[in-house]
C-alpha atoms as a PDB file:
ATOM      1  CA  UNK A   1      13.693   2.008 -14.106  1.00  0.00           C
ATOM      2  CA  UNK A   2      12.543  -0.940 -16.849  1.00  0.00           C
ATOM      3  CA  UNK A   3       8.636  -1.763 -16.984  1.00  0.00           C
ATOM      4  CA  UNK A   4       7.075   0.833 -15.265  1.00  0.00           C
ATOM      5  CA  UNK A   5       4.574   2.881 -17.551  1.00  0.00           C
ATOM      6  CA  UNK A   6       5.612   6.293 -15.654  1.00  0.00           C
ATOM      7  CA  UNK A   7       3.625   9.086 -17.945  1.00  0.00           C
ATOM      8  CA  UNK A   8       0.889   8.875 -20.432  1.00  0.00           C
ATOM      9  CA  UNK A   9       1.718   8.264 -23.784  1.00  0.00           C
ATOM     10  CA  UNK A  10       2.598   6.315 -26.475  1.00  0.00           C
ATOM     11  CA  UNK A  11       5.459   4.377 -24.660  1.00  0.00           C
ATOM     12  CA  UNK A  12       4.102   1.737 -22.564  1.00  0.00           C
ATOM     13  CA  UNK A  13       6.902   0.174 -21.163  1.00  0.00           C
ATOM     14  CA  UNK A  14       6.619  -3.327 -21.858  1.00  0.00           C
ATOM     15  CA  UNK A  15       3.086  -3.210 -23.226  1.00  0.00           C
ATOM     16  CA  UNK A  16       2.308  -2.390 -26.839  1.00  0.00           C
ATOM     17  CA  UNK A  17      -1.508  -2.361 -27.364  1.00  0.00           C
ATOM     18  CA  UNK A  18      -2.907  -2.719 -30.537  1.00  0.00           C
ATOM     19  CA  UNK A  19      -6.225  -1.765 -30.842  1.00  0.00           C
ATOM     20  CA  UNK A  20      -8.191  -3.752 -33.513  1.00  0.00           C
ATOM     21  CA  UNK A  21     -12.052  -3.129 -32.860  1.00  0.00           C
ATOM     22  CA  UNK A  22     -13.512  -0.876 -30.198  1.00  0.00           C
ATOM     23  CA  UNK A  23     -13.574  -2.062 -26.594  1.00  0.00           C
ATOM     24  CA  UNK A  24     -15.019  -0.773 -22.909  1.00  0.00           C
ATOM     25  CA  UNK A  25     -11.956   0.696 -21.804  1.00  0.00           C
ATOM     26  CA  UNK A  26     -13.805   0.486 -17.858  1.00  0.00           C
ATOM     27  CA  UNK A  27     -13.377  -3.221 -18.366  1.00  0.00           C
ATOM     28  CA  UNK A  28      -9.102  -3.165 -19.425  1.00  0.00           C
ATOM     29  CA  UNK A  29      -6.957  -4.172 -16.304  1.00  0.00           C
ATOM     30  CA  UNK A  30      -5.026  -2.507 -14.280  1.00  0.00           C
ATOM     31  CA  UNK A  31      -1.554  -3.070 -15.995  1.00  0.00           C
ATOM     32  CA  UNK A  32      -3.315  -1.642 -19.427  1.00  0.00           C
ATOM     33  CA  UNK A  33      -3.980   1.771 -17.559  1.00  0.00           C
ATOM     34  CA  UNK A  34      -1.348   4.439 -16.380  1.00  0.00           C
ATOM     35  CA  UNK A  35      -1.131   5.995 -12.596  1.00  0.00           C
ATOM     36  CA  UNK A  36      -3.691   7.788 -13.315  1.00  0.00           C
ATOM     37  CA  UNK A  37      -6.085   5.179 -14.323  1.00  0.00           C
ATOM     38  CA  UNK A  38      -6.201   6.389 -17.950  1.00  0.00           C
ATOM     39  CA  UNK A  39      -5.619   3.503 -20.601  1.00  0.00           C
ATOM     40  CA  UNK A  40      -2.763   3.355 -22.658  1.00  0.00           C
ATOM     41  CA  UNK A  41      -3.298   4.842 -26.021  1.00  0.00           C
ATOM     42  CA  UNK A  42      -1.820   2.356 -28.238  1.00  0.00           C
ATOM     43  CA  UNK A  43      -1.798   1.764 -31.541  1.00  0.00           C
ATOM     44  CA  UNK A  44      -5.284   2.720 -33.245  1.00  0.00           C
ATOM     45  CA  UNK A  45      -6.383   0.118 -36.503  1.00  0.00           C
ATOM     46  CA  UNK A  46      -9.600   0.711 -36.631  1.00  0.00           C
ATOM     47  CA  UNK A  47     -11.581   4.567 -37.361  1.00  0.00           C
ATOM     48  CA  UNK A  48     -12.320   6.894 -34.370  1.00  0.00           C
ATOM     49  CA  UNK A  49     -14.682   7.752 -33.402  1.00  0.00           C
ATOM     50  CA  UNK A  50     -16.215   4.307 -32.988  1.00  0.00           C
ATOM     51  CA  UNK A  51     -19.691   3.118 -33.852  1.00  0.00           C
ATOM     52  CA  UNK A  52     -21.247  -0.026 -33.579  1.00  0.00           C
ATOM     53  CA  UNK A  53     -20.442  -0.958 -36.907  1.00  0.00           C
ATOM     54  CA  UNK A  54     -16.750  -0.019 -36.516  1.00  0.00           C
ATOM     55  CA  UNK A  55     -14.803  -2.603 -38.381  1.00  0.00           C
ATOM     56  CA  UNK A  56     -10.577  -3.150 -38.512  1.00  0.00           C
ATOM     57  CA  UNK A  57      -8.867  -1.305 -41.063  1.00  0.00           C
ATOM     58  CA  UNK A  58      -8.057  -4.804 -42.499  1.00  0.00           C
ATOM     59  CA  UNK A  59      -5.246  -6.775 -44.157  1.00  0.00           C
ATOM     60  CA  UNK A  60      -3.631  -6.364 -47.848  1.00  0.00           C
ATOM     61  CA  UNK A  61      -5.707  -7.658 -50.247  1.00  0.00           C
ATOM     62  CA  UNK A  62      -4.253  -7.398 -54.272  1.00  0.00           C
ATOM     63  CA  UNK A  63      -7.359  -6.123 -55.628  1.00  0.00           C
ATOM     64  CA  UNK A  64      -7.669  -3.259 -53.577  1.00  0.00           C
ATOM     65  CA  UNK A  65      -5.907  -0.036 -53.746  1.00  0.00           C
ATOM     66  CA  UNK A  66      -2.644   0.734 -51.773  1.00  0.00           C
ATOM     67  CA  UNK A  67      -4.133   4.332 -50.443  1.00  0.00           C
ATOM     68  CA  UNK A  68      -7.350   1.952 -48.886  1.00  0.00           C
ATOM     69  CA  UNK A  69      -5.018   0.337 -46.541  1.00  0.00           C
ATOM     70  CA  UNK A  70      -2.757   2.983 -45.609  1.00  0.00           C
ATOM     71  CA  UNK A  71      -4.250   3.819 -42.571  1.00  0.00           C
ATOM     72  CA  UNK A  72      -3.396  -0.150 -41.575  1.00  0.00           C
ATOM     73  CA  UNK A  73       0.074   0.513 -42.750  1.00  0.00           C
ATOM     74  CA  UNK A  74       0.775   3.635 -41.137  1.00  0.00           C
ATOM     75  CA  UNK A  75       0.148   1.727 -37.535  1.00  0.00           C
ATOM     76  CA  UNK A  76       1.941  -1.310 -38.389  1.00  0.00           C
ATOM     77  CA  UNK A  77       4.946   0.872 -39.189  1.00  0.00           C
ATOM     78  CA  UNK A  78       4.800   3.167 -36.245  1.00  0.00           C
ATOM     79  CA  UNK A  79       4.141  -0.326 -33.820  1.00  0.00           C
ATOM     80  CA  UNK A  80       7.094  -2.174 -35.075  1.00  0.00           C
ATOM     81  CA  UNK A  81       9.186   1.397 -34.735  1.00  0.00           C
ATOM     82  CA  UNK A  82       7.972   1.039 -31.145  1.00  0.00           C
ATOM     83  CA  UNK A  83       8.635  -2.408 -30.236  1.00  0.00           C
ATOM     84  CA  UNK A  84      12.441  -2.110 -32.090  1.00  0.00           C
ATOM     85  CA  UNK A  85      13.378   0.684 -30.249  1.00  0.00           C
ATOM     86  CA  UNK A  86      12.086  -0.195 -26.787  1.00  0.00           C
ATOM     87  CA  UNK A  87      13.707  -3.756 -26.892  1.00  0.00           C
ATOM     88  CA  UNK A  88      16.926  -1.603 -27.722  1.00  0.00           C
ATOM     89  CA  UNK A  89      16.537   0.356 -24.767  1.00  0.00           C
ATOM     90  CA  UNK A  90      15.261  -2.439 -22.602  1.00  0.00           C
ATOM     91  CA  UNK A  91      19.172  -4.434 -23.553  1.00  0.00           C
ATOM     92  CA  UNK A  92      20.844  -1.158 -23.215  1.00  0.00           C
ATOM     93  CA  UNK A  93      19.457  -0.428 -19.281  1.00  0.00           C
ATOM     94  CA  UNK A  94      20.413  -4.287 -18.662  1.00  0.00           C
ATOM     95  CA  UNK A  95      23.625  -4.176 -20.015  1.00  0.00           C
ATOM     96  CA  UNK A  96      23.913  -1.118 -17.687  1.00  0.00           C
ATOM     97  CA  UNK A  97      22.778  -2.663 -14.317  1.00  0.00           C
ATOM     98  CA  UNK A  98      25.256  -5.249 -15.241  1.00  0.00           C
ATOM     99  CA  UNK A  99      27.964  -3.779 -16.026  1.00  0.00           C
ATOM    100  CA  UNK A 100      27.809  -1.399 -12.775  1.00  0.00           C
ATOM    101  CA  UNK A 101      27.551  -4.481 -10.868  1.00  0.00           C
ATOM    102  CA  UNK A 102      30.577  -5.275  -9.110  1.00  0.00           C
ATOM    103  CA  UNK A 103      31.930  -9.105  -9.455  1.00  0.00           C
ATOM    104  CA  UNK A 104      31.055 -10.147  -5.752  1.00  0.00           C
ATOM    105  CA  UNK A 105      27.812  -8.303  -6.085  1.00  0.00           C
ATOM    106  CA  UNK A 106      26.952 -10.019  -8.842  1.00  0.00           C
ATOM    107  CA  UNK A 107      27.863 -13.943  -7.233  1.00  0.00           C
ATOM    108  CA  UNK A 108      26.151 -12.702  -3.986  1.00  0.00           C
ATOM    109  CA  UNK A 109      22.361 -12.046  -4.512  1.00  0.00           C
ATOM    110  CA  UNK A 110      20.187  -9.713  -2.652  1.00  0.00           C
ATOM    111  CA  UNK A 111      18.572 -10.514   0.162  1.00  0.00           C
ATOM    112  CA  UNK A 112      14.987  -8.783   1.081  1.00  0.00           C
ATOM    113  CA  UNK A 113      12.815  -8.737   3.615  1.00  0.00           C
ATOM    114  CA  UNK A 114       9.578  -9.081   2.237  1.00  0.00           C
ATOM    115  CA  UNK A 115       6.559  -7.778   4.670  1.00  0.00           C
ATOM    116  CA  UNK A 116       3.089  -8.345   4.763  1.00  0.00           C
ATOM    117  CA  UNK A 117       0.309  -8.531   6.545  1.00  0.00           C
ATOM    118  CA  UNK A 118      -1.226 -11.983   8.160  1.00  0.00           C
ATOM    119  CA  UNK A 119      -4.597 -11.509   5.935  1.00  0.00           C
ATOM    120  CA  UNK A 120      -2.484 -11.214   2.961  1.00  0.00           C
ATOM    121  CA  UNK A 121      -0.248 -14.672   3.397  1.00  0.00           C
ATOM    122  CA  UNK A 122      -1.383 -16.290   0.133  1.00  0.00           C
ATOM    123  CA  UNK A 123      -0.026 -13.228  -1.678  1.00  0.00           C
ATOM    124  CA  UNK A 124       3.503 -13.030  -0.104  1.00  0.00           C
ATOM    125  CA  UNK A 125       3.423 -16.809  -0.562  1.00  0.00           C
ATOM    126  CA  UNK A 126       3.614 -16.255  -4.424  1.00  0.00           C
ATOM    127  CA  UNK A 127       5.638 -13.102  -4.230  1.00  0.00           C
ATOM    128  CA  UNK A 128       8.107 -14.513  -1.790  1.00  0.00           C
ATOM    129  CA  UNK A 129       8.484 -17.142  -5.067  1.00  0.00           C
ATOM    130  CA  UNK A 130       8.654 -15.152  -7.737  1.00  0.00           C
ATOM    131  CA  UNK A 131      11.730 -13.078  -6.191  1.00  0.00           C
ATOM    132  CA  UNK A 132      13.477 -16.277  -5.240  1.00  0.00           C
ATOM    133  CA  UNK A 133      13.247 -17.701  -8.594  1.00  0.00           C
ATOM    134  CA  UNK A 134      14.817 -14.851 -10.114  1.00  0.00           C
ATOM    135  CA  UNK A 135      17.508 -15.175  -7.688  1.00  0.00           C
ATOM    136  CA  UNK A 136      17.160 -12.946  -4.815  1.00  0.00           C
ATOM    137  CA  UNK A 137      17.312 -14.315  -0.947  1.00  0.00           C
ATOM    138  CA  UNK A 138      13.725 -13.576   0.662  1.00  0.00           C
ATOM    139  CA  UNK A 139      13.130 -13.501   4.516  1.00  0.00           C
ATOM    140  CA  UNK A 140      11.509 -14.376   6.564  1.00  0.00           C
ATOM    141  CA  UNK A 141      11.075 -18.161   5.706  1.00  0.00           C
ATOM    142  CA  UNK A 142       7.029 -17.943   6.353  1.00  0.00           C
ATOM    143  CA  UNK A 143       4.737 -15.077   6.458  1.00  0.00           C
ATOM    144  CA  UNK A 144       3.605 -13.334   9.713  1.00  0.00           C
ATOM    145  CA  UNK A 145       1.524 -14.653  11.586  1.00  0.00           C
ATOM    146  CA  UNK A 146      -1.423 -13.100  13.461  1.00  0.00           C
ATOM    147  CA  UNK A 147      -0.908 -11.714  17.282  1.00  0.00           C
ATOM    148  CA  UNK A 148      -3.053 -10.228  19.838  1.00  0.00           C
ATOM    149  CA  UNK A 149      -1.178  -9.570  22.929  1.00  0.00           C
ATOM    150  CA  UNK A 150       0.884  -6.686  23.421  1.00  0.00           C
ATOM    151  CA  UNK A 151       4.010  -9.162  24.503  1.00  0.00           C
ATOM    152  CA  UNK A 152       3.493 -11.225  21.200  1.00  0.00           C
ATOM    153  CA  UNK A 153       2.778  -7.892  19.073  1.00  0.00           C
ATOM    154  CA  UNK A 154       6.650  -6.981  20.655  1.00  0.00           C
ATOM    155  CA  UNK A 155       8.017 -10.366  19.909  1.00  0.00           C
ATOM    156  CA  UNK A 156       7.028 -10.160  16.319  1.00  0.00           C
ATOM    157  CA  UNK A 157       8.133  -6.613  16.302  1.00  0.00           C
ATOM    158  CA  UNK A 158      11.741  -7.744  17.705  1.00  0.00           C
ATOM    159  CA  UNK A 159      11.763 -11.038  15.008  1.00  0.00           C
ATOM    160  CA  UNK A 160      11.563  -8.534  12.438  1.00  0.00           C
ATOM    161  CA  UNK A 161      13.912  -6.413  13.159  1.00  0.00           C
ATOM    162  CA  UNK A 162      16.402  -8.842  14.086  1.00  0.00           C
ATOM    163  CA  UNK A 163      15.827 -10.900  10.697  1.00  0.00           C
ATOM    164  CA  UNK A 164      15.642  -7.740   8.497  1.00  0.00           C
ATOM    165  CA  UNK A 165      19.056  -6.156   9.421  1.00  0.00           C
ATOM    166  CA  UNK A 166      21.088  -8.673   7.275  1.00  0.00           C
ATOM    167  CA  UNK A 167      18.852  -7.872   4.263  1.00  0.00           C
ATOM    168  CA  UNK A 168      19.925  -5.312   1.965  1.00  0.00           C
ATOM    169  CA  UNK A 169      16.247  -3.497   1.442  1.00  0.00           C
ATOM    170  CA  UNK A 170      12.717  -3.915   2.883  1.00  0.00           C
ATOM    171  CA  UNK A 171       9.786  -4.624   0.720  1.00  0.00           C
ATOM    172  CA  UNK A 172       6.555  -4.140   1.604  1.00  0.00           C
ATOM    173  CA  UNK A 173       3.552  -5.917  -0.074  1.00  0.00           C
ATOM    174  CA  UNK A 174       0.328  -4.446  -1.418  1.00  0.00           C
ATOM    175  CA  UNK A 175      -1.966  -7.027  -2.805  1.00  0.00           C
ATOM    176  CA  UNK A 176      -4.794  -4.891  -3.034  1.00  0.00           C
ATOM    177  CA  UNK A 177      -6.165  -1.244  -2.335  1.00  0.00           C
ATOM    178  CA  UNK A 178      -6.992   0.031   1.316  1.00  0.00           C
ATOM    179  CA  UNK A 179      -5.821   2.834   3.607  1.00  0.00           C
ATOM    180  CA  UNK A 180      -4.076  -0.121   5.501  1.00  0.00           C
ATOM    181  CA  UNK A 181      -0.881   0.539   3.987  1.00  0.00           C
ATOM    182  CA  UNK A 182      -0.693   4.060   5.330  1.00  0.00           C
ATOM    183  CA  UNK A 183      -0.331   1.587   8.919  1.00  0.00           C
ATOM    184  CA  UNK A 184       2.075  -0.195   7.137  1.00  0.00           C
ATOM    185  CA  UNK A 185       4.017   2.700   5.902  1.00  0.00           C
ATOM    186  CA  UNK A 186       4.366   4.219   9.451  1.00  0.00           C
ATOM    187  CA  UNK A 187       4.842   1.526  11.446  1.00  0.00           C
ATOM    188  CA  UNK A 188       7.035  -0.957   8.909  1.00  0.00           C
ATOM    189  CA  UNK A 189       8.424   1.243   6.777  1.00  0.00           C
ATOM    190  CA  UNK A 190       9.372   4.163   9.003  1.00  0.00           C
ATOM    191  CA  UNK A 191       9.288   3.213  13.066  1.00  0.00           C
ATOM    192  CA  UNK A 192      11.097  -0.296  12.414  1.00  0.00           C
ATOM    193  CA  UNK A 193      13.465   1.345  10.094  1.00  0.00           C
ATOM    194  CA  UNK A 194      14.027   4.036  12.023  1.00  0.00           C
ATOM    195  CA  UNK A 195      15.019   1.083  14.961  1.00  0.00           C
ATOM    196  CA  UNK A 196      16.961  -0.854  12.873  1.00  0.00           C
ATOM    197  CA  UNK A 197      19.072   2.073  11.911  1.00  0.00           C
ATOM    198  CA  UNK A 198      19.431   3.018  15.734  1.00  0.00           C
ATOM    199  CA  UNK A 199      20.369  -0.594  16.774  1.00  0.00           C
ATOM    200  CA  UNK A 200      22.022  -1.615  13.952  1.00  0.00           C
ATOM    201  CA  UNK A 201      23.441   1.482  12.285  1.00  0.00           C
ATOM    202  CA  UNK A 202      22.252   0.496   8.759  1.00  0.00           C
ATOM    203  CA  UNK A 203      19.343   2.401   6.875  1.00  0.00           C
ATOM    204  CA  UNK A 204      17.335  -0.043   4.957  1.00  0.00           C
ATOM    205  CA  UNK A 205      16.191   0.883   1.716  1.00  0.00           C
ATOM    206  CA  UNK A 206      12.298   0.510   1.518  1.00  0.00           C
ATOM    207  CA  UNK A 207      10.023   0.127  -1.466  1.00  0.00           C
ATOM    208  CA  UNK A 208       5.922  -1.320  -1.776  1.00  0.00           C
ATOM    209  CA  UNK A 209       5.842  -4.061  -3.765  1.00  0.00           C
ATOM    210  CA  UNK A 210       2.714  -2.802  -5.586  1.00  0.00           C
ATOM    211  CA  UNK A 211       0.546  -5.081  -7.390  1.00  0.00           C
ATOM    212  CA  UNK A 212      -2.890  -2.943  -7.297  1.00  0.00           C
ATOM    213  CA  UNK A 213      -1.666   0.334  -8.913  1.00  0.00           C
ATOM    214  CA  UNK A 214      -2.915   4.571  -8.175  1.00  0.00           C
ATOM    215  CA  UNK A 215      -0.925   6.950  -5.882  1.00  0.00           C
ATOM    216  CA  UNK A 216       0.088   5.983  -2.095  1.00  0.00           C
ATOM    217  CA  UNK A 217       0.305   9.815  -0.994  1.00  0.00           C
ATOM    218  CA  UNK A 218       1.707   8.710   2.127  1.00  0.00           C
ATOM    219  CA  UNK A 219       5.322   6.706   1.004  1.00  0.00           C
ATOM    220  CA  UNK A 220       6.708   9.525  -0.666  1.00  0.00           C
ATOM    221  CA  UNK A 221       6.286  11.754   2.750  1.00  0.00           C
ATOM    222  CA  UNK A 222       7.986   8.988   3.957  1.00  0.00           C
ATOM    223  CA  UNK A 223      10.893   8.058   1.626  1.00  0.00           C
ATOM    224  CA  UNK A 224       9.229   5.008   0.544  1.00  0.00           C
ATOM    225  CA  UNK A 225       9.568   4.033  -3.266  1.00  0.00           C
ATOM    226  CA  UNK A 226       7.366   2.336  -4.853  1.00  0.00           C
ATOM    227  CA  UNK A 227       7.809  -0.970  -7.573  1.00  0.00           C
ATOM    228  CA  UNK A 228       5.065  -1.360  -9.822  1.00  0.00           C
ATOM    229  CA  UNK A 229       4.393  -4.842 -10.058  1.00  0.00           C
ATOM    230  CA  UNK A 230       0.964  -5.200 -11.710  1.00  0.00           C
ATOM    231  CA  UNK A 231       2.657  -7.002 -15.006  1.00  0.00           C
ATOM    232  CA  UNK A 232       5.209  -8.798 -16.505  1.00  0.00           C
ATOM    233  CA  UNK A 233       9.044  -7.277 -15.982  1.00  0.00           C
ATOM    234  CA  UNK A 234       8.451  -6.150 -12.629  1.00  0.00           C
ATOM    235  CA  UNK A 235      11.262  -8.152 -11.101  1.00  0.00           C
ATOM    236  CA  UNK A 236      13.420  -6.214 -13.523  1.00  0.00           C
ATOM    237  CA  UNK A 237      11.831  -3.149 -12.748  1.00  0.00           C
ATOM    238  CA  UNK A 238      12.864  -4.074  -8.573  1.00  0.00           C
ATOM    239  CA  UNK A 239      16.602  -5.287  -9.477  1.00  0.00           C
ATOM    240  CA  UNK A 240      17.512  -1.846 -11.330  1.00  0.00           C
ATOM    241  CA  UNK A 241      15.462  -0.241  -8.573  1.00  0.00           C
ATOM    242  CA  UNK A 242      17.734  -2.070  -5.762  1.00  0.00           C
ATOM    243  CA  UNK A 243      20.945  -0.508  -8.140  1.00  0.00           C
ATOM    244  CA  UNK A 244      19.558   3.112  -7.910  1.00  0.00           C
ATOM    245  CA  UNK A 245      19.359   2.243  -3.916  1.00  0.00           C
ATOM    246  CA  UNK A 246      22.595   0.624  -3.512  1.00  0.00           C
ATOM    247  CA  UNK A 247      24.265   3.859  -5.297  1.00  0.00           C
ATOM    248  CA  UNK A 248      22.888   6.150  -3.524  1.00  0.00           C
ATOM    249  CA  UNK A 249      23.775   4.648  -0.333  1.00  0.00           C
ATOM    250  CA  UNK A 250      26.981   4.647  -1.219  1.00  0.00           C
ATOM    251  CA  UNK A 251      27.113   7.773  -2.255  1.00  0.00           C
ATOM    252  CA  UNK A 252      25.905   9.164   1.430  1.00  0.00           C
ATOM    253  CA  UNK A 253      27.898   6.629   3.070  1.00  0.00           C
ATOM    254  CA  UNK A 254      31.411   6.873   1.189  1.00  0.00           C
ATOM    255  CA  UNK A 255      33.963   9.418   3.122  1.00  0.00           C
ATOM    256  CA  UNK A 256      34.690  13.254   1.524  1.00  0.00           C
END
């Protein structure tokens, strides 16, 4: 999987951070902090501990002696080792996906169905666009709409499942924290699943689109992956995530 920061350490995925002068780590965002809400380590150029007066280790200046700015140096080096070797392994993994790609999977592009809830329209709005200008197919064509009778609740219910058994995976979106999504999880992501497979003899492949970040106990009791999609890459991070799916399938589907 490409973007993801999956442990804490010093590889971040597609974030470096360089750390020139000491900063409230409470205030970094949420893509600058692992599952765990820790923030990335980084690369250090200035002293620890900090103090007020904590200044940058600095840049090369001719008059002063090489062993003053080795400390500089030493984190330039190990930053640019870094950033080399995960843009190597970044080309390698998408030279991978593609070449395990078949030829008519590759001219055919995915289509998903991309959930959310009504409150949360603006959101799937700009998701639903970001996956179609990467190239995937995204139903349905507008977000869902509110209900409140039990025969409209079913109507939406039957749209849904009608629409998503032609896509190749479910997606389900989480804009922002709540125990909501453990609804969504059982209802969406298992019940309707559970249908379409019934009806439609086809297990969709499900996975939160998940652009707030921390655990969702519930998905993995469930079978539910999740895509981290709190930075840049994320779409990658989905298309080599939709591989690992389509494989597997396969692999339970294909005769002994």
């Amino acid at each position: 999987m490409l973007a993801e920061t999956m442990s804490y350490g010093r590889n971040d995925g597609l974030f470096f951070v360089a750390r020139a002068l000491p900063t409230e780590r409470k205030d970094w965002p949420v893509y600058l902090k692992d599952e765990r809400g820790h923030t990335l380590p980084g690369f250090l150029f200035h002293p620890e501990p900090a103090t007020d007066g904590t200044r940058a280790f600095g840049w090369y200046h001719p008059h002063v002696g090489e062993s003053e700015h080795w400390p500089f140096y030493k984190q330039l080096y190990s930053l640019s080792g870094a950033t080399i070797s995960r843009l190597k392994e970044i080309r390698r993994q998408h030279e991978l996906l593609q070449s395990q790609r078949t030829p008519a999977a590759r001219a055919t592009p995915s289509a998903l169905y991309l959930h959310a809830r009504p409150e949360h329209a603006e959101a799937w709005e700009k998701t639903k666009r970001s996956l179609e200008d990467y190239g995937f197919e995204v139903k349905p064509d507008a977000p869902v709409k509110p209900v409140s009778t039990d025969r409209s609740v079913d109507e939406a219910r039957r749209a849904r499942l009608k629409a998503a058994k032609d896509c190749d995976a479910l997606l389900i979106l989480r804009p922002e924290s709540g125990s909501w999504i453990e609804h969504e999880i059982a209802t969406t992501g298992h019940n309707e699943r559970t249908e379409i497979e019934a009806l439609f003899d086809k297990r969709l492949p499900c996975a939160i689109i998940d652009r707030v970040g921390g655990d969702v106990p519930m998905a993995k009791r469930f079978h539910i992956d999740i895509v981290r999609a709190t930075g840049p890459g994320w779409l990658m991070t989905l298309q080599g995530w939709l591989m690992d799916a389509s494989i597997a399938q396969a692999d339970v589907t294909e005769p002994a």
